[in-house]
PDB file of N, CA and C in Angstrom:
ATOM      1  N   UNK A   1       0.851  -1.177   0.000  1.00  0.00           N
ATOM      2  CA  UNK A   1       0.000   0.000   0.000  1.00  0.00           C
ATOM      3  C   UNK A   1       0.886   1.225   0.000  1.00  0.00           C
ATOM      4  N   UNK A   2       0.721   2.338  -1.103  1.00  0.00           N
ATOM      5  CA  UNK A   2       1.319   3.036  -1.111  1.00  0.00           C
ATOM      6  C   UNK A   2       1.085   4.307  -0.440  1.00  0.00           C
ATOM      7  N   UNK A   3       1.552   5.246  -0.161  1.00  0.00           N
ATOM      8  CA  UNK A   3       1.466   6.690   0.369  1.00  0.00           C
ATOM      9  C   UNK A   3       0.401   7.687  -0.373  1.00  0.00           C
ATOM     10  N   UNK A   4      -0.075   6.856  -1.364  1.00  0.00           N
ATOM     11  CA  UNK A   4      -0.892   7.754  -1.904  1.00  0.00           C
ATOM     12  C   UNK A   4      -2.628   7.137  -1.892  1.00  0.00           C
ATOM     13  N   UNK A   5      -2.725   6.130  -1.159  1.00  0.00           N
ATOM     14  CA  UNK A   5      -3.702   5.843  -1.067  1.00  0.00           C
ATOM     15  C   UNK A   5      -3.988   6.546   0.357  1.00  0.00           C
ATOM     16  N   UNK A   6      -3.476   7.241   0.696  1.00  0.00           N
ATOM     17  CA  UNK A   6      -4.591   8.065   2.105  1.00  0.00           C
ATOM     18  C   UNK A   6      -5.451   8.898   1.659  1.00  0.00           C
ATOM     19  N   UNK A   7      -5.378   9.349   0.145  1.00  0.00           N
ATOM     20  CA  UNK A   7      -5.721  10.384  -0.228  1.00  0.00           C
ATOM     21  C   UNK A   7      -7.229   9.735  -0.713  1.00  0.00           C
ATOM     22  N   UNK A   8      -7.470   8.583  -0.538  1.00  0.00           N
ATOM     23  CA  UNK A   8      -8.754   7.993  -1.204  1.00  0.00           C
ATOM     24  C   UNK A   8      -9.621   7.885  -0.017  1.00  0.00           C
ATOM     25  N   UNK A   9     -10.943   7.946  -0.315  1.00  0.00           N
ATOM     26  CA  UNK A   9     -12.154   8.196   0.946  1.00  0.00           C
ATOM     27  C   UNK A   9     -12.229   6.718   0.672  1.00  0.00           C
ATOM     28  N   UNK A  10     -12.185   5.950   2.670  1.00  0.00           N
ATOM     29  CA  UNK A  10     -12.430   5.086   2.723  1.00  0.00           C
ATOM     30  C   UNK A  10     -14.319   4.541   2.265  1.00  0.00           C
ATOM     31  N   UNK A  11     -14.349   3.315   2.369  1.00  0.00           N
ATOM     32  CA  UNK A  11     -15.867   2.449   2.344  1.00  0.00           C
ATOM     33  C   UNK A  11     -16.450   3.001   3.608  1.00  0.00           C
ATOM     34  N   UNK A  12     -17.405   3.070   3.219  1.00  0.00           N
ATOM     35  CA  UNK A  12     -18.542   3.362   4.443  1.00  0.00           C
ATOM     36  C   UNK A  12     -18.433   2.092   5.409  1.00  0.00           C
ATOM     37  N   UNK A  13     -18.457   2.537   6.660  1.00  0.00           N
ATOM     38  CA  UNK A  13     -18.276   1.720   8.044  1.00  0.00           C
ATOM     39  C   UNK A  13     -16.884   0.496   7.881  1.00  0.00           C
ATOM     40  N   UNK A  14     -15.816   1.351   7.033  1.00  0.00           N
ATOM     41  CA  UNK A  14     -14.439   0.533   7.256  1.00  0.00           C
ATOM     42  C   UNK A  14     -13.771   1.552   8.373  1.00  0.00           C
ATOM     43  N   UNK A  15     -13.120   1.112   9.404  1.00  0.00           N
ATOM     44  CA  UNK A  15     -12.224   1.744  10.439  1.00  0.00           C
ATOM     45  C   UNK A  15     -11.010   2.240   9.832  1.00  0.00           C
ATOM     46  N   UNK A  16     -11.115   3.511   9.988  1.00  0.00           N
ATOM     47  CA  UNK A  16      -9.608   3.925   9.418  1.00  0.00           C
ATOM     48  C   UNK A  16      -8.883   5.086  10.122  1.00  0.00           C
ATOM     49  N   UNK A  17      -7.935   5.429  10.067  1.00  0.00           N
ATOM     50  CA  UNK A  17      -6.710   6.234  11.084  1.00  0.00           C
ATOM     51  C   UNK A  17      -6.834   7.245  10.397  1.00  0.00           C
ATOM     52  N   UNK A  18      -7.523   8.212  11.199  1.00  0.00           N
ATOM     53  CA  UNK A  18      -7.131   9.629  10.835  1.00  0.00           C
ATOM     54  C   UNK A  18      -6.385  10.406  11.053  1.00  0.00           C
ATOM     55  N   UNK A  19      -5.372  10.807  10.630  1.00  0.00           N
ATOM     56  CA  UNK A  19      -3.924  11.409  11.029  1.00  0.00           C
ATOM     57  C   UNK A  19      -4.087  12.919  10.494  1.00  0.00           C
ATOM     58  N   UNK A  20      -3.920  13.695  11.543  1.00  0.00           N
ATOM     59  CA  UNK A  20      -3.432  15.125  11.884  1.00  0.00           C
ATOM     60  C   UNK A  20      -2.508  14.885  12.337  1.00  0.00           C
ATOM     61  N   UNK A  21      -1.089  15.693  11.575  1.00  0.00           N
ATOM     62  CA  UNK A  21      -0.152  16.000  12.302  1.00  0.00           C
ATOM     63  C   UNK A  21      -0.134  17.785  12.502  1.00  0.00           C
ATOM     64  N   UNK A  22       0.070  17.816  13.860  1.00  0.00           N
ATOM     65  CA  UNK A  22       0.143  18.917  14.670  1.00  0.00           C
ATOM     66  C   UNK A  22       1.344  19.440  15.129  1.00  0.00           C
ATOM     67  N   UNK A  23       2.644  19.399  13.895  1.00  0.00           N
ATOM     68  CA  UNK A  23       4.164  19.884  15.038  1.00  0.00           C
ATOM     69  C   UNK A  23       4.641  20.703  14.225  1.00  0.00           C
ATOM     70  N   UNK A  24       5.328  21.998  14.874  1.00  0.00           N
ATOM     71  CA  UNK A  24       6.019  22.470  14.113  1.00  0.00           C
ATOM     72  C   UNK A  24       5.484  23.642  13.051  1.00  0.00           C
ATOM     73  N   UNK A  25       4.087  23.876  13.480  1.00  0.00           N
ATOM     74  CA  UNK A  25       3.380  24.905  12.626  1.00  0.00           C
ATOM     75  C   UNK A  25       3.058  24.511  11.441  1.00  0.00           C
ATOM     76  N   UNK A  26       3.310  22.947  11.558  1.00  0.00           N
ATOM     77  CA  UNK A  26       3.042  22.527   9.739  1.00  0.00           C
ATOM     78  C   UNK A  26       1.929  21.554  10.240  1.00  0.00           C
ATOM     79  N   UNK A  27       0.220  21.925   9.366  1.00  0.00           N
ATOM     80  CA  UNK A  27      -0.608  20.832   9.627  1.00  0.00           C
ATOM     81  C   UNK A  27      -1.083  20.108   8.309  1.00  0.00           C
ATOM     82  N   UNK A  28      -0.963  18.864   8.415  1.00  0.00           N
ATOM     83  CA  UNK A  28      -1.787  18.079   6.950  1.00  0.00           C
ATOM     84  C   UNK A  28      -2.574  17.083   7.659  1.00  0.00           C
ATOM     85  N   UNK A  29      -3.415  17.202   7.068  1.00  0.00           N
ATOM     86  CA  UNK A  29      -4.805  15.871   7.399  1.00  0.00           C
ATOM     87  C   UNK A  29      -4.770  14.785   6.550  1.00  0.00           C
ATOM     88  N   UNK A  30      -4.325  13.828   6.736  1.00  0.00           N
ATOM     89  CA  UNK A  30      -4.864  12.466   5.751  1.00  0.00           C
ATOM     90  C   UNK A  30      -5.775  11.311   6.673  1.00  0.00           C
ATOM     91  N   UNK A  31      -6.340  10.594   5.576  1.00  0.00           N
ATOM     92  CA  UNK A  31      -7.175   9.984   6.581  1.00  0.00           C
ATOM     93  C   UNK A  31      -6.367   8.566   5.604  1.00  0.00           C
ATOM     94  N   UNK A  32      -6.188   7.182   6.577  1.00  0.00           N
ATOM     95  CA  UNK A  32      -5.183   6.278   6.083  1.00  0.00           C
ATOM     96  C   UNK A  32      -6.605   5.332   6.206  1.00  0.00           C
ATOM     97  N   UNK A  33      -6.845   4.465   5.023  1.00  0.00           N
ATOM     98  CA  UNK A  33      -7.953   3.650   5.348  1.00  0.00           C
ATOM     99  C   UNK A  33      -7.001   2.123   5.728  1.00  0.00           C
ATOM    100  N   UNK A  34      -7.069   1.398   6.199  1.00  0.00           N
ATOM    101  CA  UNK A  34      -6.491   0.163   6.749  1.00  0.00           C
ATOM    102  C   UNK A  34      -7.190  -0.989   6.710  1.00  0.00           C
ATOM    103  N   UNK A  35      -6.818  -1.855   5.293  1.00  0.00           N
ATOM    104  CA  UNK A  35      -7.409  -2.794   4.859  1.00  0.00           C
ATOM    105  C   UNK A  35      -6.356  -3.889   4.482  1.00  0.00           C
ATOM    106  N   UNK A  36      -5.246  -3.349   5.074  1.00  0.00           N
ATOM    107  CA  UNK A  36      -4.045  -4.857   5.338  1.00  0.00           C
ATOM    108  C   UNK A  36      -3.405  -4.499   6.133  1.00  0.00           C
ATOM    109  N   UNK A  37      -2.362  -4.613   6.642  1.00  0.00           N
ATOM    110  CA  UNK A  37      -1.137  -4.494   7.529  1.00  0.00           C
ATOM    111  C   UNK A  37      -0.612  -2.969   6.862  1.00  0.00           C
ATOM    112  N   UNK A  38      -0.438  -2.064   7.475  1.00  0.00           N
ATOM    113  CA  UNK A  38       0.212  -0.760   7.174  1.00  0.00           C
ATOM    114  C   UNK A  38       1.060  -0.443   7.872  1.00  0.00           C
ATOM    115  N   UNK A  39       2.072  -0.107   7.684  1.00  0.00           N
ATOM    116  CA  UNK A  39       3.383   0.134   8.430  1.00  0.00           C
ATOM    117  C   UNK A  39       3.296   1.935   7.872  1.00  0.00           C
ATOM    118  N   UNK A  40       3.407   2.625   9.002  1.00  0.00           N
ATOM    119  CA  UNK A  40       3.746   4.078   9.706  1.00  0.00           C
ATOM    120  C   UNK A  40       5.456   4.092  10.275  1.00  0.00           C
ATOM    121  N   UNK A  41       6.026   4.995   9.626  1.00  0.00           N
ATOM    122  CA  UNK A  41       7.153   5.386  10.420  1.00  0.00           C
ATOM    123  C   UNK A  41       8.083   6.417   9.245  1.00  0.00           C
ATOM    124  N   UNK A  42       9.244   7.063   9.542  1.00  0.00           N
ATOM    125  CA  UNK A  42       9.954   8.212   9.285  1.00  0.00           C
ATOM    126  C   UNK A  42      10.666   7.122   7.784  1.00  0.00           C
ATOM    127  N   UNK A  43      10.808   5.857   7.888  1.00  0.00           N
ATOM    128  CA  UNK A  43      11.527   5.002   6.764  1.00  0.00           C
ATOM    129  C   UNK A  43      11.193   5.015   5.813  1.00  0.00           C
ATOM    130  N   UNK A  44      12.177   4.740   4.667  1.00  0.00           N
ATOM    131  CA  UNK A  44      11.755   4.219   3.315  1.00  0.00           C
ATOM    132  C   UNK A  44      10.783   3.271   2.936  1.00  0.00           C
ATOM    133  N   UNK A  45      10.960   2.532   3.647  1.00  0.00           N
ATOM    134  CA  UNK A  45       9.627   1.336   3.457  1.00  0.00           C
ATOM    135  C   UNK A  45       8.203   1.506   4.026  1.00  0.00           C
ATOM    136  N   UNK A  46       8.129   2.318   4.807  1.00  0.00           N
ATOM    137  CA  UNK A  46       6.717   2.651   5.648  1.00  0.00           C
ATOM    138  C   UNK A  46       5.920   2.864   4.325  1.00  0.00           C
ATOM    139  N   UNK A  47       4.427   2.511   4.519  1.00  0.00           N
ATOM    140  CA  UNK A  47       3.348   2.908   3.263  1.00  0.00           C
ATOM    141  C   UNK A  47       3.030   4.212   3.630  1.00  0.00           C
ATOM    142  N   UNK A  48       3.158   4.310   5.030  1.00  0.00           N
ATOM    143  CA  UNK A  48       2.772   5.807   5.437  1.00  0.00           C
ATOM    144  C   UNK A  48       3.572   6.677   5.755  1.00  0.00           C
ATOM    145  N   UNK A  49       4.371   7.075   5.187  1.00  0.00           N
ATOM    146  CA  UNK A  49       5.538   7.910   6.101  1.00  0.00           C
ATOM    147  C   UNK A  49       5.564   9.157   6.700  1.00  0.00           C
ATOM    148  N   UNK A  50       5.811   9.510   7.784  1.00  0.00           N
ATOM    149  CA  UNK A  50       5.674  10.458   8.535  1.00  0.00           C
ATOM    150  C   UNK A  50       6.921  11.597   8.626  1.00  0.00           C
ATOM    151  N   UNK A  51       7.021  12.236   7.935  1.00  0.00           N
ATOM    152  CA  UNK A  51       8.348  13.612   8.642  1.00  0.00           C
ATOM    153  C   UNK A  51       8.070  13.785  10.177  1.00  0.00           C
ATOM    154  N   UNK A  52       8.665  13.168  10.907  1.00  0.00           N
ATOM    155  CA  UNK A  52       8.260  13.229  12.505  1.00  0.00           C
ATOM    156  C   UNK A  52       9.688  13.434  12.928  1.00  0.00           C
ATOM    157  N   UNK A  53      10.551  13.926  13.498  1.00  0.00           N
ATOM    158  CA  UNK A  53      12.032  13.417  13.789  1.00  0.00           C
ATOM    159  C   UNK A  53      11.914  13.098  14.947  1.00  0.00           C
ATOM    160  N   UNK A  54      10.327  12.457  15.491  1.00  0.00           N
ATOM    161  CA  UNK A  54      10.073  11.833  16.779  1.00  0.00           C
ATOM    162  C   UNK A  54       9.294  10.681  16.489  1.00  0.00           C
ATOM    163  N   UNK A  55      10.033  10.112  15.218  1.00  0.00           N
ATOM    164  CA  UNK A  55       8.673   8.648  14.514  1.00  0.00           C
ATOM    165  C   UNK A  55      10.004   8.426  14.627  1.00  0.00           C
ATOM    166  N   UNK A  56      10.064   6.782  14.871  1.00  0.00           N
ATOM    167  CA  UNK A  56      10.954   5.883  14.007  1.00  0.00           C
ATOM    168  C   UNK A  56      10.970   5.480  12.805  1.00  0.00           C
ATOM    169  N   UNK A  57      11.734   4.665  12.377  1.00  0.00           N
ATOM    170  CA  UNK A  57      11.806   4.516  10.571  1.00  0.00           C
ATOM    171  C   UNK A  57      10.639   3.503  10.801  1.00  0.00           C
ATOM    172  N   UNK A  58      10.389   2.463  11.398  1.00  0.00           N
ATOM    173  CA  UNK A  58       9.137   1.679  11.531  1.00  0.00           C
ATOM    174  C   UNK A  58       8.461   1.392  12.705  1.00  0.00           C
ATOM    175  N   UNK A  59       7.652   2.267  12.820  1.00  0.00           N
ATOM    176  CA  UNK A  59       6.923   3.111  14.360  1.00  0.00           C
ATOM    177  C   UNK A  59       5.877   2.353  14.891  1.00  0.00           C
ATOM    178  N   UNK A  60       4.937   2.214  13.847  1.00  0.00           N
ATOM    179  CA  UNK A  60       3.527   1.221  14.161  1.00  0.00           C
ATOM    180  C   UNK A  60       3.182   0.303  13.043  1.00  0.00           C
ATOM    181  N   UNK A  61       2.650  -0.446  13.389  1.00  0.00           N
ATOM    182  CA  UNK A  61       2.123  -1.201  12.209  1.00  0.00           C
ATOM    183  C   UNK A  61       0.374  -1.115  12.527  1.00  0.00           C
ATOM    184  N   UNK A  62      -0.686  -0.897  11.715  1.00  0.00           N
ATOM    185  CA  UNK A  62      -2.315  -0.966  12.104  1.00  0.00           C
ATOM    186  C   UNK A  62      -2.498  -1.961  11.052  1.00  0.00           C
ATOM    187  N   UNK A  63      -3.569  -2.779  11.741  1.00  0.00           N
ATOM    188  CA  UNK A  63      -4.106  -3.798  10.854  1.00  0.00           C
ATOM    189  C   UNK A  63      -5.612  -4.180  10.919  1.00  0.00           C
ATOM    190  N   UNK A  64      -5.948  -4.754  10.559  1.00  0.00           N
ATOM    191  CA  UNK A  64      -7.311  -5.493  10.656  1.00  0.00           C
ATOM    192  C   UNK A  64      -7.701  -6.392  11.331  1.00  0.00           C
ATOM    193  N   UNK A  65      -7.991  -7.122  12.327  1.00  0.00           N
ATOM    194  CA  UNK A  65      -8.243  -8.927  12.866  1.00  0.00           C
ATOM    195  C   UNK A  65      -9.532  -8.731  13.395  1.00  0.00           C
ATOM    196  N   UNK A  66      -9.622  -9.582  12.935  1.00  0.00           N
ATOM    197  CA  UNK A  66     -11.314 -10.320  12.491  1.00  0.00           C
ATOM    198  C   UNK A  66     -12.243  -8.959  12.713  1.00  0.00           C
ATOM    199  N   UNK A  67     -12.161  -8.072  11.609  1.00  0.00           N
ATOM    200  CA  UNK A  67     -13.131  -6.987  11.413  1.00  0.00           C
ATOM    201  C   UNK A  67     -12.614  -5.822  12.588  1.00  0.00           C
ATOM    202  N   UNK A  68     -11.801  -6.411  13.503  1.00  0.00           N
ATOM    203  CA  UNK A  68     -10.938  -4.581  14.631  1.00  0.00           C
ATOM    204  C   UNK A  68     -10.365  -3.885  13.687  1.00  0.00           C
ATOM    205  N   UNK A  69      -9.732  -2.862  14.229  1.00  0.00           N
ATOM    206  CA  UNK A  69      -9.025  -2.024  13.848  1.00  0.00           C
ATOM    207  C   UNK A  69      -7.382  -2.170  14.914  1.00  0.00           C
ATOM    208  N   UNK A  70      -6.470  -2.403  14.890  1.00  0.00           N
ATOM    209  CA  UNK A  70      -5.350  -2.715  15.836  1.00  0.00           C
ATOM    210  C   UNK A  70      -4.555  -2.191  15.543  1.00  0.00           C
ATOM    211  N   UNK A  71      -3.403  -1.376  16.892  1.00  0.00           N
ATOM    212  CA  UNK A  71      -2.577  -1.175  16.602  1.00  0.00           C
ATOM    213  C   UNK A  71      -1.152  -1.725  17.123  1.00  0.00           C
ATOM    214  N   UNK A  72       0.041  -1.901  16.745  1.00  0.00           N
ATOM    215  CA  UNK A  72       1.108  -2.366  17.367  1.00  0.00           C
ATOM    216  C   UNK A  72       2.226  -1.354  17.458  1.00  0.00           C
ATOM    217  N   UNK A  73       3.269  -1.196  18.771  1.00  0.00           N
ATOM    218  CA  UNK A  73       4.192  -0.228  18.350  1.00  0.00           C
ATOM    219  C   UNK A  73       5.434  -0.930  18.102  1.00  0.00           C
ATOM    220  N   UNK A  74       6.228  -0.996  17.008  1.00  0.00           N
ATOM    221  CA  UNK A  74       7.261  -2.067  16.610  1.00  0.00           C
ATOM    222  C   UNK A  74       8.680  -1.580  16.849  1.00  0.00           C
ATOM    223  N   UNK A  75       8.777  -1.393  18.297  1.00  0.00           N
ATOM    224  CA  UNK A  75       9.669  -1.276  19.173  1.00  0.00           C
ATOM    225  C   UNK A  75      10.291  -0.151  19.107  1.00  0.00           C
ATOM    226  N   UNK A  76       9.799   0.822  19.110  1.00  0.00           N
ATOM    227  CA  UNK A  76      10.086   2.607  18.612  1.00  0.00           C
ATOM    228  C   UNK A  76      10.672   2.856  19.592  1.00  0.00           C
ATOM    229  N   UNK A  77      11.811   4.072  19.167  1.00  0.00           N
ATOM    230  CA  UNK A  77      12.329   4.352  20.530  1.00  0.00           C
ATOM    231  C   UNK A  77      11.439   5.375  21.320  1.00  0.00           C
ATOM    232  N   UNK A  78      10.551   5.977  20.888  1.00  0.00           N
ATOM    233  CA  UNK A  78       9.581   7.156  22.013  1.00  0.00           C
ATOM    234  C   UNK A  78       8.442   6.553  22.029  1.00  0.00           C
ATOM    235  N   UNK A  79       8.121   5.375  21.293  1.00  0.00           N
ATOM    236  CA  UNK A  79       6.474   4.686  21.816  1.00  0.00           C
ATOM    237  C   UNK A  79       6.162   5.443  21.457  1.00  0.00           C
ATOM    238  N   UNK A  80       4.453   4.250  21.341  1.00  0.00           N
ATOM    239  CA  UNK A  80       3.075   4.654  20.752  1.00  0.00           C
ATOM    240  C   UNK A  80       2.245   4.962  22.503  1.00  0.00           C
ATOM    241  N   UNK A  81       1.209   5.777  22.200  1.00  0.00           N
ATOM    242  CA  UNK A  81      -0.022   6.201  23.056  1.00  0.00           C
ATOM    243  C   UNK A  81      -1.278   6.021  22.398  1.00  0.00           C
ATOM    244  N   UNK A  82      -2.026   5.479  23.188  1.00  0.00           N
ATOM    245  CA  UNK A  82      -3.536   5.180  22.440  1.00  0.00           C
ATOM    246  C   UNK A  82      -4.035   6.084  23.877  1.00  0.00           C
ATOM    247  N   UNK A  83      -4.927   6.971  23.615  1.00  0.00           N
ATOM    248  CA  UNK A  83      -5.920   8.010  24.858  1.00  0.00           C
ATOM    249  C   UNK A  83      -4.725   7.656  25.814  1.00  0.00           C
ATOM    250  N   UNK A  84      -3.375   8.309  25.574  1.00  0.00           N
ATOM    251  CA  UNK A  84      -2.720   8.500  26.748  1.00  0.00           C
ATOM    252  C   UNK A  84      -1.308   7.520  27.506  1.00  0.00           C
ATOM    253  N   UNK A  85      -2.030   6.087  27.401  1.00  0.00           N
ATOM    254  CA  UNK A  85      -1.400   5.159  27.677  1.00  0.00           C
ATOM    255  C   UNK A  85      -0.511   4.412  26.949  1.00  0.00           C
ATOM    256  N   UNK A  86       0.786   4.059  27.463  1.00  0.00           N
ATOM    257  CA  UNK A  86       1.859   3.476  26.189  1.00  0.00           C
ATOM    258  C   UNK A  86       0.865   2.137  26.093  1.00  0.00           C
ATOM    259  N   UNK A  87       1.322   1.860  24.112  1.00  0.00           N
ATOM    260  CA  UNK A  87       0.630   0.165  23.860  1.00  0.00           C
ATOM    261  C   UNK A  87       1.861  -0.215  24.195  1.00  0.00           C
ATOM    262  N   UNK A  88       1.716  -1.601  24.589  1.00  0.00           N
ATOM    263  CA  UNK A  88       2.652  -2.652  24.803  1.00  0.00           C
ATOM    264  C   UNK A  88       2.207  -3.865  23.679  1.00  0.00           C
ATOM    265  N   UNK A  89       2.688  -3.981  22.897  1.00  0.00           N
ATOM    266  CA  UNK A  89       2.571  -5.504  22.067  1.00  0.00           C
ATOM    267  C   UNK A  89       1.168  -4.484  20.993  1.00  0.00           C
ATOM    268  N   UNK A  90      -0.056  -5.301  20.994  1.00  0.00           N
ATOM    269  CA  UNK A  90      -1.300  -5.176  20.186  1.00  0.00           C
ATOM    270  C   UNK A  90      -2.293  -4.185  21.102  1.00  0.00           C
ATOM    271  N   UNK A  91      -2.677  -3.602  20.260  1.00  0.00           N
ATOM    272  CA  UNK A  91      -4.384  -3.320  20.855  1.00  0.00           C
ATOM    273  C   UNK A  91      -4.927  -2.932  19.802  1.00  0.00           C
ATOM    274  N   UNK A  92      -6.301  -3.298  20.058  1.00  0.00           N
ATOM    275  CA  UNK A  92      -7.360  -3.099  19.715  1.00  0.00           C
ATOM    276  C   UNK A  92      -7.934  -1.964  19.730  1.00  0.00           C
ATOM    277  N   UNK A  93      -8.338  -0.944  18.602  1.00  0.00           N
ATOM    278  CA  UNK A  93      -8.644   0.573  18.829  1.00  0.00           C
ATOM    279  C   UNK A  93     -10.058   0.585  18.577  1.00  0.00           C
ATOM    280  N   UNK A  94     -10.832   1.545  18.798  1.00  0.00           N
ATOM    281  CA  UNK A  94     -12.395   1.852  18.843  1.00  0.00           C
ATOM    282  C   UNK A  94     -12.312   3.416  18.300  1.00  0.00           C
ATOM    283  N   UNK A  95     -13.533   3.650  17.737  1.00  0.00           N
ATOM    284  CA  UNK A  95     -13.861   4.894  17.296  1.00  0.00           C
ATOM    285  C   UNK A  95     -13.477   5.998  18.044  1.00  0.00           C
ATOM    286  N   UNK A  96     -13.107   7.047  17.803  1.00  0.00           N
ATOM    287  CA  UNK A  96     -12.824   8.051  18.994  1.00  0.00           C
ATOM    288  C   UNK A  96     -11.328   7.796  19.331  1.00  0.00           C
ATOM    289  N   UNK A  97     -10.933   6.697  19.776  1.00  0.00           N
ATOM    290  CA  UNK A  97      -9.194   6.543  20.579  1.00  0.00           C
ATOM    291  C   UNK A  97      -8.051   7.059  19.657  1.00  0.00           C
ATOM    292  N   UNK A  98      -7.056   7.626  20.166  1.00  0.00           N
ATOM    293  CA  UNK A  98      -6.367   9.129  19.880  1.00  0.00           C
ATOM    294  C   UNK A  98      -5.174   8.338  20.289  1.00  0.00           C
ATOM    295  N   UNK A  99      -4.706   8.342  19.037  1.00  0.00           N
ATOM    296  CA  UNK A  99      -3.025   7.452  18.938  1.00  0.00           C
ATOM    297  C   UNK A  99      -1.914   8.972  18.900  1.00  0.00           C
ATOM    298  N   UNK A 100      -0.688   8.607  19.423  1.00  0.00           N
ATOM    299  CA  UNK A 100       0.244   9.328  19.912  1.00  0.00           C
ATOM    300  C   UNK A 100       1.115   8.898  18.835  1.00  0.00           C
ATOM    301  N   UNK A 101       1.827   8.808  17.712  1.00  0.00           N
ATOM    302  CA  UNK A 101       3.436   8.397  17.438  1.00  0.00           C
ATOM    303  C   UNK A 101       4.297   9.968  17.625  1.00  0.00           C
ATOM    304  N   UNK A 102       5.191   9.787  18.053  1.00  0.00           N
ATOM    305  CA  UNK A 102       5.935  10.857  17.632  1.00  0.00           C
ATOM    306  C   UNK A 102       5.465  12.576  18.309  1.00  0.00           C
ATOM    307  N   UNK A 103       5.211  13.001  17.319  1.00  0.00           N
ATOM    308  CA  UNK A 103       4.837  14.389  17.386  1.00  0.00           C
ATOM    309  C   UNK A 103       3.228  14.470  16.677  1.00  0.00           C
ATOM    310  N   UNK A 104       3.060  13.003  16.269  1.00  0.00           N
ATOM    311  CA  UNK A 104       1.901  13.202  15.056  1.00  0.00           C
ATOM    312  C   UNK A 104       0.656  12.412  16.045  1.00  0.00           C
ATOM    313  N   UNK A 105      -0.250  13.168  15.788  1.00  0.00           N
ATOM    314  CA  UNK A 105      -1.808  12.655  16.561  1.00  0.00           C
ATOM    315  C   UNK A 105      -2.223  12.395  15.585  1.00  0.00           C
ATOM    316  N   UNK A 106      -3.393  10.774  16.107  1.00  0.00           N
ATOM    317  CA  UNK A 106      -4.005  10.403  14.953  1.00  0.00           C
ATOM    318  C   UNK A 106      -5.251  10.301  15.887  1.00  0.00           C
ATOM    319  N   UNK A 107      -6.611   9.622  15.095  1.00  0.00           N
ATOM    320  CA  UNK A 107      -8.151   9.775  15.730  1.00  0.00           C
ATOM    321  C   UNK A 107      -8.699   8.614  14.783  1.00  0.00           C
ATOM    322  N   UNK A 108      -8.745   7.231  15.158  1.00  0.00           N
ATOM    323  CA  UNK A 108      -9.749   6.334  14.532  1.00  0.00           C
ATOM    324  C   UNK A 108     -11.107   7.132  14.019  1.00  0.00           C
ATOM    325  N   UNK A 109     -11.320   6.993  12.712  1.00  0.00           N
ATOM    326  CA  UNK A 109     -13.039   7.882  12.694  1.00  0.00           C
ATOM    327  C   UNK A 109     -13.980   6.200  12.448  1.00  0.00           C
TER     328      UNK A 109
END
């Protein structure tokens, strides 16, 4: 999945990561729809890549299992926050919950 599919409006009632980044006086909105394994981070290989110089090169991975929305933090050095709290390993996100990477806030819609 490439970097340019955030730019496409997800399916009606698919869970997807809405990313505002908020740092630095620079704001862009994409909304990332997540319909396989997506890898987020500052790297070459990320589908999503972030200018964060507080992302790692491979920061999170979000995926799908059995119809959730999940996120993992893949051993970043500043950690992920879901409403606040570091993830450890997987979780499971819900509408509303407000992911942390970096400098960049995101909002399941």
């Amino acid at each position: 999945m490439g970097a340019d599919r955030g730019d496409r409006s997800p399916g009606l009632g698919r869970p997807v990561a809405q990313v505002d980044e908020r740092r630095c006086d620079v704001g862009e909105h994409r909304v990332i729809p997540v319909e396989r394994p997506t890898l987020v981070g500052r790297g070459p290989g990320a589908d999503v890549p972030f200018d964060d110089p507080f992302t790692s090169d491979r920061h999170v991975r979000f995926d799908r299992v059995e119809g959730r929305l999940v996120v993992e933090d893949l051993g970043s050095t500043n950690g992920t926050l879901v409403n606040g709290i570091p993830v450890v390993g997987r979780r499971t996100l819900d509408r509303g919950d407000v992911i942390r990477v970096g400098q960049t806030i995101m909002e399941v819609r």
